[in-house]
PDB file of N, CA and C in Angstrom:
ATOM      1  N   UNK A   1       7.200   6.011 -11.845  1.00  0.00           N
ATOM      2  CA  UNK A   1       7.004   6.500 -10.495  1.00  0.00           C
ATOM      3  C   UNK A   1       6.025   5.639  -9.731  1.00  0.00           C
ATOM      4  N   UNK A   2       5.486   6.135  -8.692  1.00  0.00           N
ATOM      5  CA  UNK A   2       4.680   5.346  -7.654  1.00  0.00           C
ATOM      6  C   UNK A   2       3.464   5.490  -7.929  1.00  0.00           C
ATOM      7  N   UNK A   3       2.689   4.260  -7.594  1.00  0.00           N
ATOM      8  CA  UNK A   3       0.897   4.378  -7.821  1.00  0.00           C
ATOM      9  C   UNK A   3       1.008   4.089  -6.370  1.00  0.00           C
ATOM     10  N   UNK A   4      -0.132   4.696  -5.684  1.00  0.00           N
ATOM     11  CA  UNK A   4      -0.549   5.004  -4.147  1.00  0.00           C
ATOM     12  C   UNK A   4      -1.878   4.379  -4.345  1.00  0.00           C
ATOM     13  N   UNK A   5      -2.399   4.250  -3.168  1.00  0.00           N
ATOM     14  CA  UNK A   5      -3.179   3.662  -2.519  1.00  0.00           C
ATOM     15  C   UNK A   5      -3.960   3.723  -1.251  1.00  0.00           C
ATOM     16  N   UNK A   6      -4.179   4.364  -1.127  1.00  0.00           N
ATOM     17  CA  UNK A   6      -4.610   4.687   0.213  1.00  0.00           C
ATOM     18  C   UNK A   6      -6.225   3.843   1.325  1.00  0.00           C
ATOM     19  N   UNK A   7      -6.004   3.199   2.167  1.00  0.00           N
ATOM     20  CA  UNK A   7      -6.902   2.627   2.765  1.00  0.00           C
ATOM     21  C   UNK A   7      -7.511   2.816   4.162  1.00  0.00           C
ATOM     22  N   UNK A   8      -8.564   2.398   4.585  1.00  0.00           N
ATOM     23  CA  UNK A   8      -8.894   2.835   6.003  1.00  0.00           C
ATOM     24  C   UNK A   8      -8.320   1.426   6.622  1.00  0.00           C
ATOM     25  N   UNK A   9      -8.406   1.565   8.165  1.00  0.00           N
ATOM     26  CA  UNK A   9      -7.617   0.399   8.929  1.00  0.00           C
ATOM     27  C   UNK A   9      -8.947  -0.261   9.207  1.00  0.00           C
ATOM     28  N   UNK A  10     -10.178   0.613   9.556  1.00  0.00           N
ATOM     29  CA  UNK A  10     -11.154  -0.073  10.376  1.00  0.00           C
ATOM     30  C   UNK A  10     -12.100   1.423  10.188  1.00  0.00           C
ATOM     31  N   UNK A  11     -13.028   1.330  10.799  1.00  0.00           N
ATOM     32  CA  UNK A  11     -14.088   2.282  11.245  1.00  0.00           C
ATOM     33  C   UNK A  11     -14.878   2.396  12.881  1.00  0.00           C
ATOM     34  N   UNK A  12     -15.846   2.148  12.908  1.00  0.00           N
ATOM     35  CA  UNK A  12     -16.254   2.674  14.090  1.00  0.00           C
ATOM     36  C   UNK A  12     -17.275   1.308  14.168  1.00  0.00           C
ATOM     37  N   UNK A  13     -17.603   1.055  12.842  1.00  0.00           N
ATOM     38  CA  UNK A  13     -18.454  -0.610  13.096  1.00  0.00           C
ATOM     39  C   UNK A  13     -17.998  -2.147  12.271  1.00  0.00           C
ATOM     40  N   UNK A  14     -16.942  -1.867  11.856  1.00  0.00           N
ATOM     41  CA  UNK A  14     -15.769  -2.910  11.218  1.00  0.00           C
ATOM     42  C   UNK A  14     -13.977  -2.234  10.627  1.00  0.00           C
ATOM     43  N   UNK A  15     -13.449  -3.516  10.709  1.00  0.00           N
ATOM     44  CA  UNK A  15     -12.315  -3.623   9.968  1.00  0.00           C
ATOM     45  C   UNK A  15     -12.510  -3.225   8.627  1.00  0.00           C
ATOM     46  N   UNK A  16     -11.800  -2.533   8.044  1.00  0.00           N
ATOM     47  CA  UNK A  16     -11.466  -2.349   6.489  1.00  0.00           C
ATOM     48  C   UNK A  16     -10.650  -2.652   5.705  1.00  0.00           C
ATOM     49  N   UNK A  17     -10.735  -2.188   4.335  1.00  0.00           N
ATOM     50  CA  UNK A  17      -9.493  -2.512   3.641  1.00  0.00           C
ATOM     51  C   UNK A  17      -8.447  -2.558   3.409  1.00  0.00           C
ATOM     52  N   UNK A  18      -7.391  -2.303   4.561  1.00  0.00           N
ATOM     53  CA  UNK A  18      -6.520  -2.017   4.834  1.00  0.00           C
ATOM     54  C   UNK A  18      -5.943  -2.748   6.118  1.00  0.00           C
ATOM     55  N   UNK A  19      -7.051  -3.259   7.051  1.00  0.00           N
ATOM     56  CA  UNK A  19      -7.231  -3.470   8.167  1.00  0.00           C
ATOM     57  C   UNK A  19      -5.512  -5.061   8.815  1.00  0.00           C
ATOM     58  N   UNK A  20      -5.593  -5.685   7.827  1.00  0.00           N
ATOM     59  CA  UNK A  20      -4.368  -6.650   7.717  1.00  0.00           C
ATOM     60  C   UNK A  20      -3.030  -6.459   7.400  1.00  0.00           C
ATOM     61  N   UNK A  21      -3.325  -4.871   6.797  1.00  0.00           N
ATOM     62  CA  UNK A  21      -1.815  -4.568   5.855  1.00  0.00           C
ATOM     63  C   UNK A  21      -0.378  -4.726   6.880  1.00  0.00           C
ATOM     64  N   UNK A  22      -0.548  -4.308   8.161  1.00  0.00           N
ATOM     65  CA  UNK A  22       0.279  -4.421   8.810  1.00  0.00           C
ATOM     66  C   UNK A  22       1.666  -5.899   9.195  1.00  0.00           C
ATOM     67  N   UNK A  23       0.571  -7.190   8.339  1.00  0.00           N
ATOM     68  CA  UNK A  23       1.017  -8.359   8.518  1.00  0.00           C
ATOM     69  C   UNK A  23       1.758  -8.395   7.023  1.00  0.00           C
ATOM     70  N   UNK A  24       1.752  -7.856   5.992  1.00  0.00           N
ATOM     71  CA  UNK A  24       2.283  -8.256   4.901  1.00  0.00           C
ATOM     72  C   UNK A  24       3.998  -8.113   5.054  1.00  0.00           C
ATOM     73  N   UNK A  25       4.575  -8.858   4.681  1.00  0.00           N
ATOM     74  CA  UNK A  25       6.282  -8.719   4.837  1.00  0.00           C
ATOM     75  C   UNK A  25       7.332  -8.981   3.535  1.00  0.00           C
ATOM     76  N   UNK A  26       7.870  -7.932   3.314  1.00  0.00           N
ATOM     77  CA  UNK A  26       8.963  -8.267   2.435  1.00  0.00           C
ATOM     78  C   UNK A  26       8.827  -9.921   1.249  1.00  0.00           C
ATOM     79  N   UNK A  27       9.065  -9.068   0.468  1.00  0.00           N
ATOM     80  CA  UNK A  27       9.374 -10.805  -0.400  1.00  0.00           C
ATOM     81  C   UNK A  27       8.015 -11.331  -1.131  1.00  0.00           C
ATOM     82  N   UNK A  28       6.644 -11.097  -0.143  1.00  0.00           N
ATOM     83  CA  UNK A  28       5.130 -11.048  -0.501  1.00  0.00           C
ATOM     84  C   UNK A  28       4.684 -10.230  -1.793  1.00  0.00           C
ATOM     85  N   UNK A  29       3.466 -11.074  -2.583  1.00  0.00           N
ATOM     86  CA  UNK A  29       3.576 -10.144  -4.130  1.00  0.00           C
ATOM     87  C   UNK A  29       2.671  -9.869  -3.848  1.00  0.00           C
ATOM     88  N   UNK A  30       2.083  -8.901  -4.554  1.00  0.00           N
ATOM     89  CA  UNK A  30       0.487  -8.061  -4.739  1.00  0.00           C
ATOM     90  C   UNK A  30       0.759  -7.967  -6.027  1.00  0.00           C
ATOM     91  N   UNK A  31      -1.275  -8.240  -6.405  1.00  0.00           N
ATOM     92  CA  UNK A  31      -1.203  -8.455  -7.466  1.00  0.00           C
ATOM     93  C   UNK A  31      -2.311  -7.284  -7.990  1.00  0.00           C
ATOM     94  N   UNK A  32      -2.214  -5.970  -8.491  1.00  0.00           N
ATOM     95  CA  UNK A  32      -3.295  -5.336  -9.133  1.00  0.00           C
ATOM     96  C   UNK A  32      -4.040  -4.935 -10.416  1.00  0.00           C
ATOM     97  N   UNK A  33      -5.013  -5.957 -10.502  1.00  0.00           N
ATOM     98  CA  UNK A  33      -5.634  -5.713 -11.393  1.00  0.00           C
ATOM     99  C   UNK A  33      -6.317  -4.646 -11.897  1.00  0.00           C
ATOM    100  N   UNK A  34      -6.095  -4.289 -13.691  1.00  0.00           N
ATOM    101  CA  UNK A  34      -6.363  -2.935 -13.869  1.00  0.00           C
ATOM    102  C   UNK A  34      -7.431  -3.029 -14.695  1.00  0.00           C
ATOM    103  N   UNK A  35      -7.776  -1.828 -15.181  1.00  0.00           N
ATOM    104  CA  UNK A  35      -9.275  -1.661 -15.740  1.00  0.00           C
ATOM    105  C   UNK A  35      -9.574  -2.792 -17.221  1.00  0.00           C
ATOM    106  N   UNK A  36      -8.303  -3.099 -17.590  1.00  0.00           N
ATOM    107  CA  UNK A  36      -8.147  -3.110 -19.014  1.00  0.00           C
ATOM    108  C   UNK A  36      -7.565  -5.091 -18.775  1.00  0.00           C
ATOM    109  N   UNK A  37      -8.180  -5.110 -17.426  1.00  0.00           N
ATOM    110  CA  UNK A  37      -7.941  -6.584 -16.806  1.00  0.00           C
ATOM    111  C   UNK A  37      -6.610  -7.392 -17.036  1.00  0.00           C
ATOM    112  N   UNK A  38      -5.658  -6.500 -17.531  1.00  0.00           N
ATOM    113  CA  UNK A  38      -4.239  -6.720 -16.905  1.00  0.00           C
ATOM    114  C   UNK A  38      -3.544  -6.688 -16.041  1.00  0.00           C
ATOM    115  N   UNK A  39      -2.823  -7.621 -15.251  1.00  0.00           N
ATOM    116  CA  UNK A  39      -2.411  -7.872 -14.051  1.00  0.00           C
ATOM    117  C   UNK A  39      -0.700  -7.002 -13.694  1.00  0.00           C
ATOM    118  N   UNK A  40      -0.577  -5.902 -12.553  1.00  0.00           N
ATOM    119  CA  UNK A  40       1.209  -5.801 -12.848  1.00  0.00           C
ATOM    120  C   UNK A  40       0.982  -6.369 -11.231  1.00  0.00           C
ATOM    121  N   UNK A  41       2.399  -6.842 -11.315  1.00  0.00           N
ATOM    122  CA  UNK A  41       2.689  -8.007 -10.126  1.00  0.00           C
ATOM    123  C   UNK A  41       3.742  -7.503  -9.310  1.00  0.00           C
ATOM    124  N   UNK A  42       3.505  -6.782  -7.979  1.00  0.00           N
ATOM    125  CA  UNK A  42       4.630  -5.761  -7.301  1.00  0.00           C
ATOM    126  C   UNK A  42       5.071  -6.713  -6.352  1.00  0.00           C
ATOM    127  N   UNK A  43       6.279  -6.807  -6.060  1.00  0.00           N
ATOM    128  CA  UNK A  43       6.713  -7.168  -4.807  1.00  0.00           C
ATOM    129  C   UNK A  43       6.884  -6.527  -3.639  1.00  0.00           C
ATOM    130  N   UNK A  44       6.905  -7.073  -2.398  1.00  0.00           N
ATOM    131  CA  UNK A  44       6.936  -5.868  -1.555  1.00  0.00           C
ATOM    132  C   UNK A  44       8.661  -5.888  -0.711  1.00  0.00           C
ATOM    133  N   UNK A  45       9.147  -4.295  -0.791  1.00  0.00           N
ATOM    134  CA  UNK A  45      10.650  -4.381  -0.583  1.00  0.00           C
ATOM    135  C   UNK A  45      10.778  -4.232   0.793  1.00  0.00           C
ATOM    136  N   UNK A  46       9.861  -3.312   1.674  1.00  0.00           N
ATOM    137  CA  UNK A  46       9.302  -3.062   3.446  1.00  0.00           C
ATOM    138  C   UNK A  46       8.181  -2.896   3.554  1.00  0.00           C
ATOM    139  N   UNK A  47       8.046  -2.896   4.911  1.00  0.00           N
ATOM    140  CA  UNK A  47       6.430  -2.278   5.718  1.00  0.00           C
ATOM    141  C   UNK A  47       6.957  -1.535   6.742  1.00  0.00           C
ATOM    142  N   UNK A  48       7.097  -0.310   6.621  1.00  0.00           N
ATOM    143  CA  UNK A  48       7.325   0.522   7.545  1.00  0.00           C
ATOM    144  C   UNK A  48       6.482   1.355   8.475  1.00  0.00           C
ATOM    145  N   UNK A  49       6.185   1.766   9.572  1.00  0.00           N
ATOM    146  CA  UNK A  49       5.048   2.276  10.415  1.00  0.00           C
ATOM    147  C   UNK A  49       5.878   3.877  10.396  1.00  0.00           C
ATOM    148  N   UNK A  50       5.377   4.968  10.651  1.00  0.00           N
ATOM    149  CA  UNK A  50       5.856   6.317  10.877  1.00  0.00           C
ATOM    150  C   UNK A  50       4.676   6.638  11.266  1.00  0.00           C
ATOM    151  N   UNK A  51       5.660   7.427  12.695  1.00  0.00           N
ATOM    152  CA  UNK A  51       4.962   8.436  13.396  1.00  0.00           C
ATOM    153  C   UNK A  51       4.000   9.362  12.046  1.00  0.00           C
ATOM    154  N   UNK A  52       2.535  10.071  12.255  1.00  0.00           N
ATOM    155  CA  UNK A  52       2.111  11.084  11.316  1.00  0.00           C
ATOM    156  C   UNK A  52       2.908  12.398  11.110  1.00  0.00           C
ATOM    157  N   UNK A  53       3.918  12.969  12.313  1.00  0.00           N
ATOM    158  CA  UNK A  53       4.110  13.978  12.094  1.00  0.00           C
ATOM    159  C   UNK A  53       5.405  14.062  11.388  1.00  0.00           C
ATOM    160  N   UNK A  54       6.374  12.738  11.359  1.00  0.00           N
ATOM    161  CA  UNK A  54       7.294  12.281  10.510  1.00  0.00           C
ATOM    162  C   UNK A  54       7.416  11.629   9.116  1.00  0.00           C
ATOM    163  N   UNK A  55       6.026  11.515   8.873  1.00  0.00           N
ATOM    164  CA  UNK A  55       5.776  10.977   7.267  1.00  0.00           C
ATOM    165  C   UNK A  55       6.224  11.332   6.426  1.00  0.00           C
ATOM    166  N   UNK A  56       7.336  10.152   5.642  1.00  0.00           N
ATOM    167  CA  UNK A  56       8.032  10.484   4.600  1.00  0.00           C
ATOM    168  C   UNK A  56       7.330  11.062   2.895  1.00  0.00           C
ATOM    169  N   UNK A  57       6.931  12.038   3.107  1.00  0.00           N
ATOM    170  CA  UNK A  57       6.445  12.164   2.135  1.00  0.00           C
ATOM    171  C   UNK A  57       7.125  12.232   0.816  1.00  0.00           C
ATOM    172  N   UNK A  58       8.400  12.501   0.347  1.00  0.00           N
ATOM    173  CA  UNK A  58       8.924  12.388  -0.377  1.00  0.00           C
ATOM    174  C   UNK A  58       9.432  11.043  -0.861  1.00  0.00           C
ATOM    175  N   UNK A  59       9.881   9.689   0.047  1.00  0.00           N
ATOM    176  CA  UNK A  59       9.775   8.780  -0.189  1.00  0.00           C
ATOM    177  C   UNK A  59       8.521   7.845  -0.476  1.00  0.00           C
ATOM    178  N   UNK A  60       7.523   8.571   0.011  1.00  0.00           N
ATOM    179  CA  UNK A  60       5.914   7.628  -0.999  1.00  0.00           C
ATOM    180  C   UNK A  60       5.578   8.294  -1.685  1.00  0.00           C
ATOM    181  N   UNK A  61       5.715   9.547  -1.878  1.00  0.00           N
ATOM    182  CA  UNK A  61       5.622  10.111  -3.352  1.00  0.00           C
ATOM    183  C   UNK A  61       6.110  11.082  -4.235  1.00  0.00           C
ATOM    184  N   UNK A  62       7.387  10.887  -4.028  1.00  0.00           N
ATOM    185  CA  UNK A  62       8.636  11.344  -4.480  1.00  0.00           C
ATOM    186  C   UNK A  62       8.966  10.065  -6.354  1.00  0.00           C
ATOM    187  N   UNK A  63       9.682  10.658  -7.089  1.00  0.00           N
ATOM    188  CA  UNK A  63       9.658  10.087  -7.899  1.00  0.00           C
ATOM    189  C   UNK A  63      10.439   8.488  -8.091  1.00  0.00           C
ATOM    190  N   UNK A  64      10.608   7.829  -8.759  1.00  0.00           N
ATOM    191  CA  UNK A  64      11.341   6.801  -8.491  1.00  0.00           C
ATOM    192  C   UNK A  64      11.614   6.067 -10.267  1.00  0.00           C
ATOM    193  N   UNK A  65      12.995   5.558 -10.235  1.00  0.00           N
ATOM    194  CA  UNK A  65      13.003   5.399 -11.671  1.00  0.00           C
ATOM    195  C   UNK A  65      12.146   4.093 -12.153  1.00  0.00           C
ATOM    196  N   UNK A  66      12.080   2.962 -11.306  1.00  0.00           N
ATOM    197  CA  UNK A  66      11.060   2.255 -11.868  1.00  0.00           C
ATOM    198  C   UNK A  66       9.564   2.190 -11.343  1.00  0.00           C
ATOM    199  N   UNK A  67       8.641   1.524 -11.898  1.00  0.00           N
ATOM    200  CA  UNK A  67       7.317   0.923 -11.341  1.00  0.00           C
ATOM    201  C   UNK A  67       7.359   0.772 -10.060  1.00  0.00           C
ATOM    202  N   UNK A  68       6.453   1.270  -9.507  1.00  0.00           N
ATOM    203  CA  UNK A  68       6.539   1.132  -7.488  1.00  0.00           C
ATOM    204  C   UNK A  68       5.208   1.436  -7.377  1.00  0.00           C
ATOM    205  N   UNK A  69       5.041   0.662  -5.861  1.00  0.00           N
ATOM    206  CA  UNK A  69       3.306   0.917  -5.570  1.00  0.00           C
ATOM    207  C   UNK A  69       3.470   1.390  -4.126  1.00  0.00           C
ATOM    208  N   UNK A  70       2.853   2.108  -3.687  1.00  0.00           N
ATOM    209  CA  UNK A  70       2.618   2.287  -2.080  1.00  0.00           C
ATOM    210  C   UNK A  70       1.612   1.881  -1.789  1.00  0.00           C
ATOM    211  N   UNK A  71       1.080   1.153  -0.234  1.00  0.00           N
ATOM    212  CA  UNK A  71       0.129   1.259   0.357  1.00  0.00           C
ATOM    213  C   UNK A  71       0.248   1.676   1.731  1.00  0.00           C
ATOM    214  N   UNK A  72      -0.863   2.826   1.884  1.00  0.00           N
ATOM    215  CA  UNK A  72      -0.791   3.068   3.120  1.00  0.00           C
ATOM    216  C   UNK A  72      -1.881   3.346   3.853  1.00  0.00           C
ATOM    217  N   UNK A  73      -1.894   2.774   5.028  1.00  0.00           N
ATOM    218  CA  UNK A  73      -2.925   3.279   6.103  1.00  0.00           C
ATOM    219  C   UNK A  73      -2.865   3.627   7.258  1.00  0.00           C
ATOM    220  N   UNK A  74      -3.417   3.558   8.302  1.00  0.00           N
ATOM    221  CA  UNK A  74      -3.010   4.129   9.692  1.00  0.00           C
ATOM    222  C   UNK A  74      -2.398   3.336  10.322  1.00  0.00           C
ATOM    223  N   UNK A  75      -1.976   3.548  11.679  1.00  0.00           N
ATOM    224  CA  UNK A  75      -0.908   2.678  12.354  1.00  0.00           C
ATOM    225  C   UNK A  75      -1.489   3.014  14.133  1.00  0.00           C
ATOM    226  N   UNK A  76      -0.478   2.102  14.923  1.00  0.00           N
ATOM    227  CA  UNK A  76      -0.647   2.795  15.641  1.00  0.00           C
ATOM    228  C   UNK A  76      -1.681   2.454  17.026  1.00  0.00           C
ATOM    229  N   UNK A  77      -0.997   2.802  18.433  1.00  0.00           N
ATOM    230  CA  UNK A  77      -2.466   2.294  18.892  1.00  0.00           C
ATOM    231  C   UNK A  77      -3.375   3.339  18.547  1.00  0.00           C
ATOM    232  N   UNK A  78      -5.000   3.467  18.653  1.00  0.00           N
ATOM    233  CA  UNK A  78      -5.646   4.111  18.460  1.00  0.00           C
ATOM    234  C   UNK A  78      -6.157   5.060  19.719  1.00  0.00           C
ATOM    235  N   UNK A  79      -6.516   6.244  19.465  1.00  0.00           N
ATOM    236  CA  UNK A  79      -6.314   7.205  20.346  1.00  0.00           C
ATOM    237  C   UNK A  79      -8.039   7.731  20.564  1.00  0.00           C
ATOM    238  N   UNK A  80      -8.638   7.262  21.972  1.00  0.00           N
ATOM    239  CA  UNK A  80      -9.832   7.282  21.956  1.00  0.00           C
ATOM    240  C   UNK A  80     -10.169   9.089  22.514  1.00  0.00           C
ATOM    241  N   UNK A  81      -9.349   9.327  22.257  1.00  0.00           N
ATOM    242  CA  UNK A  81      -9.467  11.072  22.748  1.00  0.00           C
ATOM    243  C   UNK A  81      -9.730  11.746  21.331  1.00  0.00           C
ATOM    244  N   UNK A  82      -8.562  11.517  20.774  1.00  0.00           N
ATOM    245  CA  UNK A  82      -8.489  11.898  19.552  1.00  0.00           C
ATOM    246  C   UNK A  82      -9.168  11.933  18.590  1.00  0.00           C
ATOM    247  N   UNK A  83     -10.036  10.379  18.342  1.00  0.00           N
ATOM    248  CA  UNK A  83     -10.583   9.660  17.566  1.00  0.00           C
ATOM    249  C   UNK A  83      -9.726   9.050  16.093  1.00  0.00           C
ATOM    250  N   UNK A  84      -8.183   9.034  16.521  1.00  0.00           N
ATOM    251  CA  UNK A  84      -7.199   8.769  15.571  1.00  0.00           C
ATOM    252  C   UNK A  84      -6.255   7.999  15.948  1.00  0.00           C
ATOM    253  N   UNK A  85      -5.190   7.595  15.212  1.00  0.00           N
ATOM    254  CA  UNK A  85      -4.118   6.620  15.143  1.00  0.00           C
ATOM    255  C   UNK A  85      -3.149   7.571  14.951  1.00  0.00           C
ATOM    256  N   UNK A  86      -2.010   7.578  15.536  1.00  0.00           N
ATOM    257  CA  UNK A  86      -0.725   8.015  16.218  1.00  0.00           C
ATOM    258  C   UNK A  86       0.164   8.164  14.433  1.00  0.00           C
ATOM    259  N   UNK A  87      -0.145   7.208  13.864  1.00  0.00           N
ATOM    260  CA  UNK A  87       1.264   6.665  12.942  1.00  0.00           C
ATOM    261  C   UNK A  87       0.287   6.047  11.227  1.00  0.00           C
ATOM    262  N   UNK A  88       1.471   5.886  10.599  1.00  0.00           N
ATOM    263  CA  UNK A  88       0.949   5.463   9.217  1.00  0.00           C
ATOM    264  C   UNK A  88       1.692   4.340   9.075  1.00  0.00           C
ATOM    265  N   UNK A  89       1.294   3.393   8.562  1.00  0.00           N
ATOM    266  CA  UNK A  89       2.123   2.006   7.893  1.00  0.00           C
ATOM    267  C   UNK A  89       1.727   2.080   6.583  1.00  0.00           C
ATOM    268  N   UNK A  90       3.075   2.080   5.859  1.00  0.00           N
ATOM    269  CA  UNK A  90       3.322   2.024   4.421  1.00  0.00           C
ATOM    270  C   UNK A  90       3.893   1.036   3.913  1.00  0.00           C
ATOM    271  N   UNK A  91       3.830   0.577   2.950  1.00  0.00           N
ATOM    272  CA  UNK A  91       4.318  -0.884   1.826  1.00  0.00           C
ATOM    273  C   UNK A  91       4.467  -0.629   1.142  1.00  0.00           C
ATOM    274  N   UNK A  92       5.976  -0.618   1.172  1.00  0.00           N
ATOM    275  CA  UNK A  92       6.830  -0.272  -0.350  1.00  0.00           C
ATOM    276  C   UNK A  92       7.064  -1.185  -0.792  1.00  0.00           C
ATOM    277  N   UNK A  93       6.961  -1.627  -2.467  1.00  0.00           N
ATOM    278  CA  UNK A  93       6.920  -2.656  -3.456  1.00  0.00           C
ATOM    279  C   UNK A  93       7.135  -2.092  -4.927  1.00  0.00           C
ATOM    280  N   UNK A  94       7.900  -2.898  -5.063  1.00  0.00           N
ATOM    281  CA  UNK A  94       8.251  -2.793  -7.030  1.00  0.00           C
ATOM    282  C   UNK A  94       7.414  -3.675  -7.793  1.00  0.00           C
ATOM    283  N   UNK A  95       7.347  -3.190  -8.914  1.00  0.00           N
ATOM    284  CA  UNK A  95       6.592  -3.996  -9.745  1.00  0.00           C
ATOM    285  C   UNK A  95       7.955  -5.148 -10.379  1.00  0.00           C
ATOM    286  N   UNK A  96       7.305  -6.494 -10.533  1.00  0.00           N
ATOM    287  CA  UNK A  96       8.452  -7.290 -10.706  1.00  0.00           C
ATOM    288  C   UNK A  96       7.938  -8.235 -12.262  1.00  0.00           C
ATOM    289  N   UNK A  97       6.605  -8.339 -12.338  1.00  0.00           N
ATOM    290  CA  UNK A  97       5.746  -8.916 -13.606  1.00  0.00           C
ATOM    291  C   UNK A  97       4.686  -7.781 -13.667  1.00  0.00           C
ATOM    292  N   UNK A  98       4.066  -8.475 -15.433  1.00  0.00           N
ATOM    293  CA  UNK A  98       2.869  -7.748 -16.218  1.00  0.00           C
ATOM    294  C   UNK A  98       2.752  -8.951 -16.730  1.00  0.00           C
ATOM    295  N   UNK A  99       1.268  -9.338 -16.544  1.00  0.00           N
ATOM    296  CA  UNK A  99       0.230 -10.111 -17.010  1.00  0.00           C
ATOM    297  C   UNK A  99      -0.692  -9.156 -18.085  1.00  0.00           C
ATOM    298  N   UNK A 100      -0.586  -9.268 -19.348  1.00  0.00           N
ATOM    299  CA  UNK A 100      -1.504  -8.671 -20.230  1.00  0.00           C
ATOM    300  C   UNK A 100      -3.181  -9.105 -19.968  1.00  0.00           C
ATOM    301  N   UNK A 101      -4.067  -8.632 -20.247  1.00  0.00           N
ATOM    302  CA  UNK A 101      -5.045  -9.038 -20.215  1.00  0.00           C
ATOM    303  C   UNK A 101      -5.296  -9.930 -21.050  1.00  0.00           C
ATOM    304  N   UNK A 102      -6.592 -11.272 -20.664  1.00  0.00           N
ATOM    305  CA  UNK A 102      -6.892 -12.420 -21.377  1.00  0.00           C
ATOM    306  C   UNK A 102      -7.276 -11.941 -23.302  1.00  0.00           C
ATOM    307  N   UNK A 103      -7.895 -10.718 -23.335  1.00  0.00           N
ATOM    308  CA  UNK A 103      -8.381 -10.758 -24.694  1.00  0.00           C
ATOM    309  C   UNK A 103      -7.001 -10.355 -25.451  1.00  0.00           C
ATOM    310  N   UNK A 104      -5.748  -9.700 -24.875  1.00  0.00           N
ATOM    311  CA  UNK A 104      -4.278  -9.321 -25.603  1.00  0.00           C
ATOM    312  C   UNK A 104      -3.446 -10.842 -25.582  1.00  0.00           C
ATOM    313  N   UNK A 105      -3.731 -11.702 -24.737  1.00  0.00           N
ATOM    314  CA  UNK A 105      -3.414 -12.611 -25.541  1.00  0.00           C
ATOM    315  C   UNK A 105      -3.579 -13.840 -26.239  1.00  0.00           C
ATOM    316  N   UNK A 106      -4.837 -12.991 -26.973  1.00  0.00           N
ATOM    317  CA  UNK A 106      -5.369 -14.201 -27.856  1.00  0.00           C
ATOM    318  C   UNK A 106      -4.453 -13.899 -29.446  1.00  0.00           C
TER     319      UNK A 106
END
């Protein structure tokens, strides 16, 4: 199934971790390293933006038969009334490699 991710776009006195996601496109790999310093290597299949009140929630975390990662953060112009963003941009990606960690393959 899916490992999620969730990031801020920005704050109130910088950009965040998330803040670029909007530029990533199809075909692009991400690479996340895990505790146990093994690498799985996702590709990304879209980047889709959705309205908040249309968020597919069953498609980012709904089950799926292989390895998949989501990332998602806000979208959207930003809404100075509100103090929020309209929409979510999500990055859907499969895992396509596994890099074992350096001490598994000694």
């Amino acid at each position: 199934g899916p490992a999620i991710i969730l990031g801020h776009v920005d704050s109130k006195e910088r950009i965040a971790a998330f803040f670029y996601l909007s530029k990533v496109r199809p075909g692009d790999r991400i690479e996340i390293v895990r505790a146990d310093r093994s690498t799985a290597v996702f590709e990304v299949d879209s980047v889709e933006q959705f309205a908040k009140a249309d968020f597919p929630t069953g498609r980012v975390y709904g089950h799926t038969p292989e390895a998949t990662l989501r990332l998602v953060t806000c979208g959207g112009r930003y809404n100075t009334k509100t103090q929020s963003y309209p929409d979510n941009v999500v990055v859907f990606a499969t895992m396509v490699d596994f890099i074992p960690s350096p001490s598994a393959r000694r």
